[in-house]
N, C-alpha and C. Protein backbone atom coordinates (compact mmCIF):
# COMPACT_ATOMS: atom_id res chain seq x y z
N UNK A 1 -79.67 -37.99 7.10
CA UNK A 1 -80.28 -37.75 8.38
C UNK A 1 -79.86 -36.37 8.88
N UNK A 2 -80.85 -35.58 9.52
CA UNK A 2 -80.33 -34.38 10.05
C UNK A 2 -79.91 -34.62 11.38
N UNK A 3 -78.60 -35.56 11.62
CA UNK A 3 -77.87 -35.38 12.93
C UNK A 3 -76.78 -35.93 12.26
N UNK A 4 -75.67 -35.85 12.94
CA UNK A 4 -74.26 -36.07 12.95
C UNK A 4 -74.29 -38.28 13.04
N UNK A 5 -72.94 -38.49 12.18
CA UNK A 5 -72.83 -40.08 12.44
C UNK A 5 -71.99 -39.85 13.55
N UNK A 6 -72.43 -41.37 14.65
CA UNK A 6 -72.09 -41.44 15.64
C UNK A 6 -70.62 -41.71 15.79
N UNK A 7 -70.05 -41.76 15.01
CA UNK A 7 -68.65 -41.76 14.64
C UNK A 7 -67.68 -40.74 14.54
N UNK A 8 -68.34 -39.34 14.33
CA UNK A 8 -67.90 -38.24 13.95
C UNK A 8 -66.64 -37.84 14.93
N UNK A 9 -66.04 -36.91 14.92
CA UNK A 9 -64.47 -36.57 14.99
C UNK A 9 -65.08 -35.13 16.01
N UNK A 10 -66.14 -34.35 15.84
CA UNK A 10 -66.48 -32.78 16.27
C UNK A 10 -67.21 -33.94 17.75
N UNK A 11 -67.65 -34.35 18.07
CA UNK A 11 -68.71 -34.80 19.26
C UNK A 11 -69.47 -33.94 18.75
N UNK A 12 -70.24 -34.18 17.71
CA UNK A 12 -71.59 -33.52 17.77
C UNK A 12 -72.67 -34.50 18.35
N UNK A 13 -73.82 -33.81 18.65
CA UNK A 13 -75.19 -35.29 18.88
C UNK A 13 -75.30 -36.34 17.77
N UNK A 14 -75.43 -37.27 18.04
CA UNK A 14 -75.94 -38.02 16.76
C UNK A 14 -76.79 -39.13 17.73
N UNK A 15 -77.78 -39.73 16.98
CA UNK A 15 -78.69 -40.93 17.62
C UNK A 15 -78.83 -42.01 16.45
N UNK A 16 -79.21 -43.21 16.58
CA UNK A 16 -78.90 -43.98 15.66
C UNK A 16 -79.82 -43.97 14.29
N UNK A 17 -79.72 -44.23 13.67
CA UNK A 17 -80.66 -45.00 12.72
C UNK A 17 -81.46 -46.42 13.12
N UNK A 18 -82.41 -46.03 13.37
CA UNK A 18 -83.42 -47.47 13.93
C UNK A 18 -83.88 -48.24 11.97
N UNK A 19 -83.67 -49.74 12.23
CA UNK A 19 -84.65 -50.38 11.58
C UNK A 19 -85.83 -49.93 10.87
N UNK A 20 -86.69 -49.38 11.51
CA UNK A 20 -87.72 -48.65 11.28
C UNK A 20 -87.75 -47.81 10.70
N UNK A 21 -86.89 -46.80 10.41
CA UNK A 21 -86.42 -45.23 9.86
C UNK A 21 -85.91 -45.62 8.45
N UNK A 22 -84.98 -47.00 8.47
CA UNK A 22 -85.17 -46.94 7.53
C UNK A 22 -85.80 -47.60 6.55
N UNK A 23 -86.50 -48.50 7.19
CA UNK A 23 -88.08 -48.92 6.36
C UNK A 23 -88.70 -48.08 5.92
N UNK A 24 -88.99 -47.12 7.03
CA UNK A 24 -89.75 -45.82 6.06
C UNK A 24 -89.53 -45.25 5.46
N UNK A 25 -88.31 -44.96 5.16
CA UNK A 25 -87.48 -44.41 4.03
C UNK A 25 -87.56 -44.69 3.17
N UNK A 26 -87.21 -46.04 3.02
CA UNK A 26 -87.33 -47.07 1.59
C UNK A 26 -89.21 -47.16 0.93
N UNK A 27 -89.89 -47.38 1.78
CA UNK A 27 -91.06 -47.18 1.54
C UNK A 27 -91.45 -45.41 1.19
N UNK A 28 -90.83 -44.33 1.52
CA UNK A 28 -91.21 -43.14 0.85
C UNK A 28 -90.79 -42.88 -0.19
N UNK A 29 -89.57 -43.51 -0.35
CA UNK A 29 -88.68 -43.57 -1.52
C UNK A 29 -89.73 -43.71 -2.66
N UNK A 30 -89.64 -45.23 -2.23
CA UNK A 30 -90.67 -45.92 -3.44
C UNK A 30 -91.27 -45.43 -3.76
N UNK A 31 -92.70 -44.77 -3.10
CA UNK A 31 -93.79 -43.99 -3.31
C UNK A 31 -93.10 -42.86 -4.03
N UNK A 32 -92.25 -42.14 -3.78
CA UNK A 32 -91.88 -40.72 -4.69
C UNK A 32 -90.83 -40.87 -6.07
N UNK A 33 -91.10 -42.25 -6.63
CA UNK A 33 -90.56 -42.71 -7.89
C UNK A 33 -89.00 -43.55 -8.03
N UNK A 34 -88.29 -43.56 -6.46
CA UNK A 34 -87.20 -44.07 -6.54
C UNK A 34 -87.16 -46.18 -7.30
N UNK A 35 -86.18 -45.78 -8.30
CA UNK A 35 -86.02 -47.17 -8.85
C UNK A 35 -85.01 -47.24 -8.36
N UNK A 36 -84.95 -48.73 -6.96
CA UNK A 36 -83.40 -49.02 -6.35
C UNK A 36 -82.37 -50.05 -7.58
N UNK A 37 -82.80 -50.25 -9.16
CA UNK A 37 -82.42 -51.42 -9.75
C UNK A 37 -81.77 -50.59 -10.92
N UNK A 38 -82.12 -49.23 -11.22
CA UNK A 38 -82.09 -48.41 -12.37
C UNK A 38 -80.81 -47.37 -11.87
N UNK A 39 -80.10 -47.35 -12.75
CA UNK A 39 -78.79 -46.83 -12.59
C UNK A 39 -79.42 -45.25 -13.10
N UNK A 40 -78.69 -44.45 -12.30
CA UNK A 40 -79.05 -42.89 -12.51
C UNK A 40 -78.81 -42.46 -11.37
N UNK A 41 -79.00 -40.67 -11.36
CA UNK A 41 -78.71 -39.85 -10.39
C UNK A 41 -78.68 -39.84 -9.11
N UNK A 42 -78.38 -39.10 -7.94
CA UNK A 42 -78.59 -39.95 -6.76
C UNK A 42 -79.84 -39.83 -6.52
N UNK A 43 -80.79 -40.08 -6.03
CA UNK A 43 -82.30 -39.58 -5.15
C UNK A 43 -81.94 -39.51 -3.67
N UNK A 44 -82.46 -38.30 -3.53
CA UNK A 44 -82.64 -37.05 -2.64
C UNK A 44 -83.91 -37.78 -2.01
N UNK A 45 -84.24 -38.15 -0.72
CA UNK A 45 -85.32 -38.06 0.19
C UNK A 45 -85.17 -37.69 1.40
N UNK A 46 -85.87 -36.51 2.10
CA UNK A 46 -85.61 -35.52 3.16
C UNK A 46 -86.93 -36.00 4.20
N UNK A 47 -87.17 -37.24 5.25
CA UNK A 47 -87.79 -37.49 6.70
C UNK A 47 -87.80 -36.36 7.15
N UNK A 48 -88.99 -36.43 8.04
CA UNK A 48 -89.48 -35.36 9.04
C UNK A 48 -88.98 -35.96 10.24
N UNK A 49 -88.53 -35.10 11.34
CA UNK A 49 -88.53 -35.62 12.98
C UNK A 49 -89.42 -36.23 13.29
N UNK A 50 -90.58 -36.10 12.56
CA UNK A 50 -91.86 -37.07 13.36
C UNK A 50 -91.48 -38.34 12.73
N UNK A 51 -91.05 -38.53 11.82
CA UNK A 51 -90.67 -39.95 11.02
C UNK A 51 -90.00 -40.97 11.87
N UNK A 52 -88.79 -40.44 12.80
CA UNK A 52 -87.93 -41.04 13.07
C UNK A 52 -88.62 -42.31 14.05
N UNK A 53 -87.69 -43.54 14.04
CA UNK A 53 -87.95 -44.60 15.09
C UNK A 53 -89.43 -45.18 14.83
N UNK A 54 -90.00 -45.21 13.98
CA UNK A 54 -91.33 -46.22 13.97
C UNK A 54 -91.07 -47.23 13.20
């Protein structure tokens, strides 16, 4: 996510991860070849700000 975990040590901003965000995630994933069952490299998927919270 491009914000800080709400946990962080600096007080930077951070806002949560909604349910939703990461449904869509998992669902873009999928679509851009991620196998969650297949052992290998990490996969890289980069959300837009418009993504967030639906």
């Amino acid at each position: 996510m491009p914000f800080a975990h709400p946990g962080n040590w600096l007080g930077l901003p951070s806002q949560p991860v909604l349910p939703g965000t990461v449904a869509l995630g998992v669902r873009q994933a999928l679509a851009a070849g991620w196998l969650p069952f297949r052992r290998g490299p990490a996969f890289e998927l980069l959300l837009h700000d418009s993504s967030y919270g639906r």
